[in-house]
C-alpha atoms as a PDB file:
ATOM      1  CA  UNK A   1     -14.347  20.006  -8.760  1.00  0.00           C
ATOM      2  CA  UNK A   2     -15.457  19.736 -12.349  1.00  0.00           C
ATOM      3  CA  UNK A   3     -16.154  15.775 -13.151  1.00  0.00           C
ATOM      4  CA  UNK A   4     -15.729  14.042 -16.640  1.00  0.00           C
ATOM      5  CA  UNK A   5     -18.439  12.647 -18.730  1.00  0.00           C
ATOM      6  CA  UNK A   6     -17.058   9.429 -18.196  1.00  0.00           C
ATOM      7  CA  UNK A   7     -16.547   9.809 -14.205  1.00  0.00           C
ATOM      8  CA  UNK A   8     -20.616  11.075 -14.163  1.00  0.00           C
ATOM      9  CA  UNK A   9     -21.799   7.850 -16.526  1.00  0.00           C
ATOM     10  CA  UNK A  10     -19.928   6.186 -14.095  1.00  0.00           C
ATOM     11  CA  UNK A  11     -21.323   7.818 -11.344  1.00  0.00           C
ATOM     12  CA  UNK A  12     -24.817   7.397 -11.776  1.00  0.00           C
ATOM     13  CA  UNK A  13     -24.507   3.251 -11.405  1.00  0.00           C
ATOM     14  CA  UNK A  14     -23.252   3.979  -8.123  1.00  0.00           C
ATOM     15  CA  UNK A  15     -25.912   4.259  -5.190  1.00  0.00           C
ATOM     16  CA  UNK A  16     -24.020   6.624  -2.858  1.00  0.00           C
ATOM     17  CA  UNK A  17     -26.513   5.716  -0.197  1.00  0.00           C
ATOM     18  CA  UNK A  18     -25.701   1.854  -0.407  1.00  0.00           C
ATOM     19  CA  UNK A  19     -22.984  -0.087   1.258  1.00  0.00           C
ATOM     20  CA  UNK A  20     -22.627  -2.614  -0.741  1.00  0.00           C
ATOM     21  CA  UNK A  21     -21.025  -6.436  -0.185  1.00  0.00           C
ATOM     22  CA  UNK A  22     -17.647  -6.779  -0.911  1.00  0.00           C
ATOM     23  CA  UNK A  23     -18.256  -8.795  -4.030  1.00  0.00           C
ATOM     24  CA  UNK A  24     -21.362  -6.702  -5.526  1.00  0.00           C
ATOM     25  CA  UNK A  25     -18.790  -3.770  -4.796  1.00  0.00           C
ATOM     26  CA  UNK A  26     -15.779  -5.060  -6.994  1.00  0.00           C
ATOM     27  CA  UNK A  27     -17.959  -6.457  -9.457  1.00  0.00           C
ATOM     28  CA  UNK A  28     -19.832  -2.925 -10.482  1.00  0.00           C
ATOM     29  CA  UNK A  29     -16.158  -1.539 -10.256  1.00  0.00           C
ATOM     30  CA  UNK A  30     -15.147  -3.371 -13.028  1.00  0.00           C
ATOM     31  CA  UNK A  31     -18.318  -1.712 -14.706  1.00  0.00           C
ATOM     32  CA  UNK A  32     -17.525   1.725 -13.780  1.00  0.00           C
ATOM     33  CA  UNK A  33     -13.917   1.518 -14.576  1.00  0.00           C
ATOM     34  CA  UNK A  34     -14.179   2.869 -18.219  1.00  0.00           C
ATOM     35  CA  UNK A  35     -10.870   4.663 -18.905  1.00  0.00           C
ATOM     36  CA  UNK A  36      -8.557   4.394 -21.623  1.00  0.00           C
ATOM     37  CA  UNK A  37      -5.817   2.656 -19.559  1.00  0.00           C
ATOM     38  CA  UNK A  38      -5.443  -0.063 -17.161  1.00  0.00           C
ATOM     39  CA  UNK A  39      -6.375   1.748 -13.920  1.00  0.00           C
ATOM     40  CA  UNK A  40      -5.515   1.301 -10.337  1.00  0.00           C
ATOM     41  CA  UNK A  41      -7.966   0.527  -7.502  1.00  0.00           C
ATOM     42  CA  UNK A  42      -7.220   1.518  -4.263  1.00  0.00           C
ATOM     43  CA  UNK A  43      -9.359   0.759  -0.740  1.00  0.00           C
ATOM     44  CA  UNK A  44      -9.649   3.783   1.354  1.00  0.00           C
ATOM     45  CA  UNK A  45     -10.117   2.349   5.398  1.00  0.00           C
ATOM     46  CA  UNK A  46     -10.954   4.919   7.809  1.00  0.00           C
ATOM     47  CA  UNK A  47     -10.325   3.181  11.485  1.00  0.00           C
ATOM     48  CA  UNK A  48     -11.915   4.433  14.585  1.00  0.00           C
ATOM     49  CA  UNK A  49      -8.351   4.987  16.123  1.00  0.00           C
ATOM     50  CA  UNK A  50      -6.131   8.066  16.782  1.00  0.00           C
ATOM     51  CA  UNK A  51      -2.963   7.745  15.505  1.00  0.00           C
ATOM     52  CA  UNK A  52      -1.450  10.359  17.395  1.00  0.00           C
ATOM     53  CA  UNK A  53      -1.258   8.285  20.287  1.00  0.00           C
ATOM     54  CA  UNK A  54       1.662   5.428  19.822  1.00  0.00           C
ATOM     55  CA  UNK A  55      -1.040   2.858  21.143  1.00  0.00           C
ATOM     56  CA  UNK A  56      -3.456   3.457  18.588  1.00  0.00           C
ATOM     57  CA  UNK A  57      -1.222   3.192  15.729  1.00  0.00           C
ATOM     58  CA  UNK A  58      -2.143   1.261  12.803  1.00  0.00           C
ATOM     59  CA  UNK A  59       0.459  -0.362  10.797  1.00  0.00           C
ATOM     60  CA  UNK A  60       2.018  -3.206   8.602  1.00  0.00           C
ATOM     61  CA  UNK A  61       2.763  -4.888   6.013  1.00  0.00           C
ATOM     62  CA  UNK A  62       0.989  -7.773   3.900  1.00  0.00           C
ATOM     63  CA  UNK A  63       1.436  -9.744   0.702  1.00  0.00           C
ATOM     64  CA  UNK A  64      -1.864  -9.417  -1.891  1.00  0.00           C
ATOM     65  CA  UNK A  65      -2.117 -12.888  -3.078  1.00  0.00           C
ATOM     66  CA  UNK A  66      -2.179 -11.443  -6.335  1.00  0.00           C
ATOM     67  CA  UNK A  67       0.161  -8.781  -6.080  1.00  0.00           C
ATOM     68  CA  UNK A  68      -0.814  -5.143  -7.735  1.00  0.00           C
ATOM     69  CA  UNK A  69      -0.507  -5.409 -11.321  1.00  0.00           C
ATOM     70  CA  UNK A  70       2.601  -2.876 -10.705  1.00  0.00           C
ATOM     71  CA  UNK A  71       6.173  -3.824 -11.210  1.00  0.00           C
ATOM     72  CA  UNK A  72       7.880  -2.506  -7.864  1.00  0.00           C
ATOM     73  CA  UNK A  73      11.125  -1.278  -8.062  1.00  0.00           C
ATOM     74  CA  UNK A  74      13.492  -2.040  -4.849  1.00  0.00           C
ATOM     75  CA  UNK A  75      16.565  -0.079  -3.463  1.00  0.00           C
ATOM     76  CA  UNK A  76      18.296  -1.696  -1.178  1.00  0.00           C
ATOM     77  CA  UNK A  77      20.959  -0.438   1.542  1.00  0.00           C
ATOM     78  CA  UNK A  78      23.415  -2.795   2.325  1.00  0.00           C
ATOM     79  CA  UNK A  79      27.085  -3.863   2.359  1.00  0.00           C
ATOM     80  CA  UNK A  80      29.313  -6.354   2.045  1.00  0.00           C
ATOM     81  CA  UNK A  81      28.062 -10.012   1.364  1.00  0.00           C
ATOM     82  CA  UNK A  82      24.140  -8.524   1.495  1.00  0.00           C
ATOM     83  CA  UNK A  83      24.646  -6.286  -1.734  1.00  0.00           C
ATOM     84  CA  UNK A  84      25.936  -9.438  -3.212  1.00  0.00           C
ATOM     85  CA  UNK A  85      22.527 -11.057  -1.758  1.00  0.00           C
ATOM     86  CA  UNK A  86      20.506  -8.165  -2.785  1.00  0.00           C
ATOM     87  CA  UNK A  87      21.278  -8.106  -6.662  1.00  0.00           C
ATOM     88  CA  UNK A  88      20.995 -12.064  -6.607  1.00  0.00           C
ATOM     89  CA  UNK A  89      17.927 -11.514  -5.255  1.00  0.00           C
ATOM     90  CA  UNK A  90      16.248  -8.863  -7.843  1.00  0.00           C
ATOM     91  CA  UNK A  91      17.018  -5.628  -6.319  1.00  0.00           C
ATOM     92  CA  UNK A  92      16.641  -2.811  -8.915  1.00  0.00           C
ATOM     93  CA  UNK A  93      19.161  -0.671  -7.101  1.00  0.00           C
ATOM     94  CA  UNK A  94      21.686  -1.730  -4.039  1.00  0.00           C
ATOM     95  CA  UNK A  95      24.615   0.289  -2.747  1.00  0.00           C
ATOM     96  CA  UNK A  96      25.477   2.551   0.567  1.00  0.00           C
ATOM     97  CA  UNK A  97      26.981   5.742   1.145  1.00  0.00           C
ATOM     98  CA  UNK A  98      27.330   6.783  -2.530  1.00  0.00           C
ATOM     99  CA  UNK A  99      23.835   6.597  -3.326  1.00  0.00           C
ATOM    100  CA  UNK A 100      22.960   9.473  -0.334  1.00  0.00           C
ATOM    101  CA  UNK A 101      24.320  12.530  -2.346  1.00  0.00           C
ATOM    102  CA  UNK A 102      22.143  10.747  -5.844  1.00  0.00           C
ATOM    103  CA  UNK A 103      18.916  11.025  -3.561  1.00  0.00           C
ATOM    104  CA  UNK A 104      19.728  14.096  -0.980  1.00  0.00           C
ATOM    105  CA  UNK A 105      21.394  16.380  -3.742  1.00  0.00           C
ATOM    106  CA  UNK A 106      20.356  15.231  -7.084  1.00  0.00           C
ATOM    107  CA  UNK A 107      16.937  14.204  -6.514  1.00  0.00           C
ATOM    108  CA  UNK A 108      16.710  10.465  -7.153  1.00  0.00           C
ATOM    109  CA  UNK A 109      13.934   8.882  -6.360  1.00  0.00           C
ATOM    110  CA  UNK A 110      13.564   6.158  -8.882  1.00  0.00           C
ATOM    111  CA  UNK A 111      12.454   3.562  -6.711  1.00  0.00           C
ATOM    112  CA  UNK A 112       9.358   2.340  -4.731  1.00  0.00           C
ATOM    113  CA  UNK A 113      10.466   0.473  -1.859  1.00  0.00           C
ATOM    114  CA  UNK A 114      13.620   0.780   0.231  1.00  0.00           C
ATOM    115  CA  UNK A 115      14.737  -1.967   2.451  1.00  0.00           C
ATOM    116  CA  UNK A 116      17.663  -1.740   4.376  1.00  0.00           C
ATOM    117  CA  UNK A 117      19.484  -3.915   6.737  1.00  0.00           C
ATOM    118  CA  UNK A 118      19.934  -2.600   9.784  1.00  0.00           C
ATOM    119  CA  UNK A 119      23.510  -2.080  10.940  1.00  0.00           C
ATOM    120  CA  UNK A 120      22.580   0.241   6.851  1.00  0.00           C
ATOM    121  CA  UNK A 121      20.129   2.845   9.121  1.00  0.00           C
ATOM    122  CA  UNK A 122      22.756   5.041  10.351  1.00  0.00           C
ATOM    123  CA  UNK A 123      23.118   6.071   6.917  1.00  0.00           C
ATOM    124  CA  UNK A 124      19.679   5.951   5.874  1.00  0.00           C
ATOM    125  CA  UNK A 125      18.559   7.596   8.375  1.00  0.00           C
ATOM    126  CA  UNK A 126      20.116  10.707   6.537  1.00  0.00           C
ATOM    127  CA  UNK A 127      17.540  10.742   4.305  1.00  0.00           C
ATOM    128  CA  UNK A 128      15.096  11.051   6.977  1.00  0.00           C
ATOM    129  CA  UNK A 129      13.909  13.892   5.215  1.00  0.00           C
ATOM    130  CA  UNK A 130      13.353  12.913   1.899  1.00  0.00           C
ATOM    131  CA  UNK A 131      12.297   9.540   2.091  1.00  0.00           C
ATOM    132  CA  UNK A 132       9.799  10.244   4.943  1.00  0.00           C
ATOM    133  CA  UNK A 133       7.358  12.460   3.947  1.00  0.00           C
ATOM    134  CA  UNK A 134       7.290   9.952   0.659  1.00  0.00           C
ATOM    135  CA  UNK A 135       6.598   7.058   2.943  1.00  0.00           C
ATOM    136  CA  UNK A 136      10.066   5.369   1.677  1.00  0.00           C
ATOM    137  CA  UNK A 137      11.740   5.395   5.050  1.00  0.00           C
ATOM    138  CA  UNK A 138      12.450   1.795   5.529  1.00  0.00           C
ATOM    139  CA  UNK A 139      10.655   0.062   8.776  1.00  0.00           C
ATOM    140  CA  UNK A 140      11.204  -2.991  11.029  1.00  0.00           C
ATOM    141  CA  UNK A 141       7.164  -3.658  11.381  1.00  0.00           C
ATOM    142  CA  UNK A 142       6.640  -3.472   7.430  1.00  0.00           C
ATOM    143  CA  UNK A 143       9.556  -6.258   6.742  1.00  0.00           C
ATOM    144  CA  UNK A 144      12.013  -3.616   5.167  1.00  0.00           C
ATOM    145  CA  UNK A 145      14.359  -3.132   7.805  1.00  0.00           C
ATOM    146  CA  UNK A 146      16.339  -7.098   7.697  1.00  0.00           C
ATOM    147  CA  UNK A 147      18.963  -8.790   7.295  1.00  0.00           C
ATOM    148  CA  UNK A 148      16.736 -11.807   4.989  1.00  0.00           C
ATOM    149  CA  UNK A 149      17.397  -9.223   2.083  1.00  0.00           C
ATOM    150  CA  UNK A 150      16.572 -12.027  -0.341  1.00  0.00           C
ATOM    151  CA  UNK A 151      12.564 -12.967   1.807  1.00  0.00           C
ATOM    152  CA  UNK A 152      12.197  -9.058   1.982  1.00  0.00           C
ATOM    153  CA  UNK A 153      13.092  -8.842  -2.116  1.00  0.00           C
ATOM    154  CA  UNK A 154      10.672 -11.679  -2.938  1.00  0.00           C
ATOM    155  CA  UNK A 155       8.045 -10.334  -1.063  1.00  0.00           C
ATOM    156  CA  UNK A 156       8.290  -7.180  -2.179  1.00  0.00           C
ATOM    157  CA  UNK A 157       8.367  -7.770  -5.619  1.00  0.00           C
ATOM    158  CA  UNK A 158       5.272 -11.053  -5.273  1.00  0.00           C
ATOM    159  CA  UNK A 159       2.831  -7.635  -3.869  1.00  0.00           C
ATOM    160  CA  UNK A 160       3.644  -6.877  -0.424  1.00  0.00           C
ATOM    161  CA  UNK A 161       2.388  -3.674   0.427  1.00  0.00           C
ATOM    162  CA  UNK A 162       2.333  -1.508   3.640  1.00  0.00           C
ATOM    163  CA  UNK A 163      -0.354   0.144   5.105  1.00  0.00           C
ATOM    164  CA  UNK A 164      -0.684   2.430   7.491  1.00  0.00           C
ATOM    165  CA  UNK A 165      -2.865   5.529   8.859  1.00  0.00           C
ATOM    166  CA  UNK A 166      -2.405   9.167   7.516  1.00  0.00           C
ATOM    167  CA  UNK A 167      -3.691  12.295   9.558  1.00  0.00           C
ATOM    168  CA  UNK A 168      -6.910  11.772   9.095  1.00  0.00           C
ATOM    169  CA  UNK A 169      -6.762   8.253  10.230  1.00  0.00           C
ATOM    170  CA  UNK A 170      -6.887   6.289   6.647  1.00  0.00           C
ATOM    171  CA  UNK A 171      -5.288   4.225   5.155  1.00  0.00           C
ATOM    172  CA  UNK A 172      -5.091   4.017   1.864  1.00  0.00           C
ATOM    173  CA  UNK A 173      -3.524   1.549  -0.151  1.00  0.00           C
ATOM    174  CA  UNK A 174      -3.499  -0.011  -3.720  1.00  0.00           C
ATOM    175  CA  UNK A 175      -5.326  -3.500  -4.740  1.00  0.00           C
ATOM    176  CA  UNK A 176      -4.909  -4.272  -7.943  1.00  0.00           C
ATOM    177  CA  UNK A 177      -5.399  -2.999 -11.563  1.00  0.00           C
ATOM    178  CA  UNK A 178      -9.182  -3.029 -12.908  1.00  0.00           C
ATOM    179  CA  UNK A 179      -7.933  -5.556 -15.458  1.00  0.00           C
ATOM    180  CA  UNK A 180      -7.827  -8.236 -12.540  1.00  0.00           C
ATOM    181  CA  UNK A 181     -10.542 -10.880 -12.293  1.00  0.00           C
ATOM    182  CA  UNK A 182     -13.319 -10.095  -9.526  1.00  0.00           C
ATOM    183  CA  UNK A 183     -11.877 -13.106  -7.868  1.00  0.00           C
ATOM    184  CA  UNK A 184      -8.594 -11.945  -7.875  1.00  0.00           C
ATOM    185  CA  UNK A 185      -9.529  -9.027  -6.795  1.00  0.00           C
ATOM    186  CA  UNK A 186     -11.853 -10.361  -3.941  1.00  0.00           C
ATOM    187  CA  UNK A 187      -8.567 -12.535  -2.761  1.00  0.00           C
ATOM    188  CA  UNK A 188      -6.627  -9.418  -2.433  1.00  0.00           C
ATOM    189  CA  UNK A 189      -9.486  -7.449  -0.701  1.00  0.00           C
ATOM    190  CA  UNK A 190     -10.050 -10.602   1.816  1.00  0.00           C
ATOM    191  CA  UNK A 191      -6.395 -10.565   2.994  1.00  0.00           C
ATOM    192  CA  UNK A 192      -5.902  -6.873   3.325  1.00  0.00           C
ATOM    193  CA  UNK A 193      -8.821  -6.597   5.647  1.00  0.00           C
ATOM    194  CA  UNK A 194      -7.702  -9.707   7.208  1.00  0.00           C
ATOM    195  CA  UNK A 195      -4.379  -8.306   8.252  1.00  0.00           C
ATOM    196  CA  UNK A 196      -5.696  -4.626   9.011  1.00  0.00           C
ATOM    197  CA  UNK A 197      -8.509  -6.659  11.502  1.00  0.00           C
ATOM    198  CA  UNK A 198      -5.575  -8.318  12.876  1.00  0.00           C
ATOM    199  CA  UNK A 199      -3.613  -5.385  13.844  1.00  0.00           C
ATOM    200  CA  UNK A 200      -6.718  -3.627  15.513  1.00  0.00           C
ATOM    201  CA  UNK A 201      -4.905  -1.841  19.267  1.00  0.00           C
ATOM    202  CA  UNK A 202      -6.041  -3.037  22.296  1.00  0.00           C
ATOM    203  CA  UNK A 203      -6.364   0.258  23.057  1.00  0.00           C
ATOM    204  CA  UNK A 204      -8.896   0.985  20.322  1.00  0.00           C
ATOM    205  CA  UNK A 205     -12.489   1.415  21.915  1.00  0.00           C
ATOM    206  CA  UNK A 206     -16.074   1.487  19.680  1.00  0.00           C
ATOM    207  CA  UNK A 207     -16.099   0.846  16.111  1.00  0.00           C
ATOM    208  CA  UNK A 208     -13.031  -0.331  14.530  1.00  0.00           C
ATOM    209  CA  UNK A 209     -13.863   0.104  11.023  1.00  0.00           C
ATOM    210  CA  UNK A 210     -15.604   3.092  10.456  1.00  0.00           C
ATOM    211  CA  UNK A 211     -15.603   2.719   6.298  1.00  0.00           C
ATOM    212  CA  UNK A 212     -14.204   1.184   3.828  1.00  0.00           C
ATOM    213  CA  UNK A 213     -14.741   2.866   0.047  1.00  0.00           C
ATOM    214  CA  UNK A 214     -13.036   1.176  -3.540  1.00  0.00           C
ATOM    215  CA  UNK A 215     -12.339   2.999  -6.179  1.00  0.00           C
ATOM    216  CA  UNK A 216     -10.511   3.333  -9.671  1.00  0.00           C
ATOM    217  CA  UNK A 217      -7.923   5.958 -10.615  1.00  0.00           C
ATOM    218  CA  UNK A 218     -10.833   7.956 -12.682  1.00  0.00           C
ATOM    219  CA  UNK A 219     -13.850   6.360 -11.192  1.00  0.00           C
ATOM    220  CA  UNK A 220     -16.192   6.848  -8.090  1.00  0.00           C
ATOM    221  CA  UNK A 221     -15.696   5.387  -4.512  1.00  0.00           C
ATOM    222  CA  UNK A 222     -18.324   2.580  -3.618  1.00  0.00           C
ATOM    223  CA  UNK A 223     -18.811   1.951  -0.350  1.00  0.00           C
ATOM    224  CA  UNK A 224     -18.537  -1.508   1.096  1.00  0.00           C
ATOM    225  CA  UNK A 225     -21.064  -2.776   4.333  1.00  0.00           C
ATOM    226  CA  UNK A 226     -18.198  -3.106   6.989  1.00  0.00           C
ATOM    227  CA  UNK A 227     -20.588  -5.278   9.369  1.00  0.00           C
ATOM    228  CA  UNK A 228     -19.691  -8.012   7.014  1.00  0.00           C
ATOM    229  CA  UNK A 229     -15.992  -7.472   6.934  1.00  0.00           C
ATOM    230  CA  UNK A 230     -14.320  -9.861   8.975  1.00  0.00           C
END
């Protein structure tokens, strides 16, 4: 893959042999994050787990104390009372059966969290197909699957964000914008690994966390020393 001038300046104040502290690791991603635009950083956790087994399954939700710099936008599935609830509460988007053809047949997806309360999964459930493979499929362990629409809204929309292990046994999930201060950023980094530590299987033998890399949208991945996570 052919790199940018920028990504290689960048590149070369990164010591790919290093793992570096958690602070040291923000604080030269700030440096390296150079593009024209406010970019994403994202943590990338690889867990010494298996996800294929139910037991070794790694996944949640938790709120970054200083949310990710991106406005979410909420659907919610509801009736009744609750879609009264849900608009009071800020949801971008509420409604039931009328909004399955929009998303099944018309391809709507202008949304980034679904919540949905549950006597609502019946019909969600519909969507199985579309809303899975997107990670939108709403969830009783990551808070979205309630009938506290208005805590779930709040939440959602103060940076909650929901992690959980792809095929390769990684999670990857956003922290912030590179605008944010190092401490700000730090604060977010603590909790996230505070709630991933938390939610380590019983079942999970050996080395937890096998790595844990930062990066920008456009710039490198620094590692970070994950015998001092924790």
């Amino acid at each position: 893959m052919k790199r940018g001038k920028r990504y290689l300046e960048a590149a070369k104040q990164v010591d790919k042999m290093v793992q570096y502290d958690a602070a040291d690791a923000i604080g030269l991603l700030k440096k390296t994050a150079a593009a024209k635009f406010d970019e994403t950083v994202e943590a990338h956790i690889r867990l010494g787990v298996d996800g294929r087994h139910a037991d070794q399954q790694v996944r949640g939700a938790v709120v970054l104390p200083h949310g990710t710099g991106k406005t979410v936008r909420v659907l919610v599935f509801a009736k009744g009372d609750k879609l009264t609830e849900a608009e009071a509460a800020g949801a971008d988007f509420f409604g039931g059966d009328e909004l399955i053809p929009k998303i099944q047949n018309e391809g709507w997806l202008d949304f980034d969290v679904v919540v949905a309360t549950p006597d609502m999964m019946g019909v969600v459930g519909r969507l199985g197909r579309v809303l899975g493979p997107k990670g939108l499929m709403p969830n009783p362990k990551a808070g979205t699957v309630t009938m506290d629409i208005t805590k779930a809204i709040q939440e959602i929309k103060a940076g909650k964000i929901e992690y959980r292990l792809d095929k390769s046994n990684i999670i990857h999930v956003p922290l912030g914008k590179a605008s944010f201060s190092e401490e700000q950023m730090k604060e977010n980094f603590d909790t996230l690994m505070g709630a991933i530590l938390k939610a380590r299987p019983s079942s999970a033998k050996g080395q937890y966390l096998r790595s844990v890399t930062i990066a920008s949208t456009m710039g490198p991945g620094i590692k970070i020393n994950t015998a001092k996570i924790g």
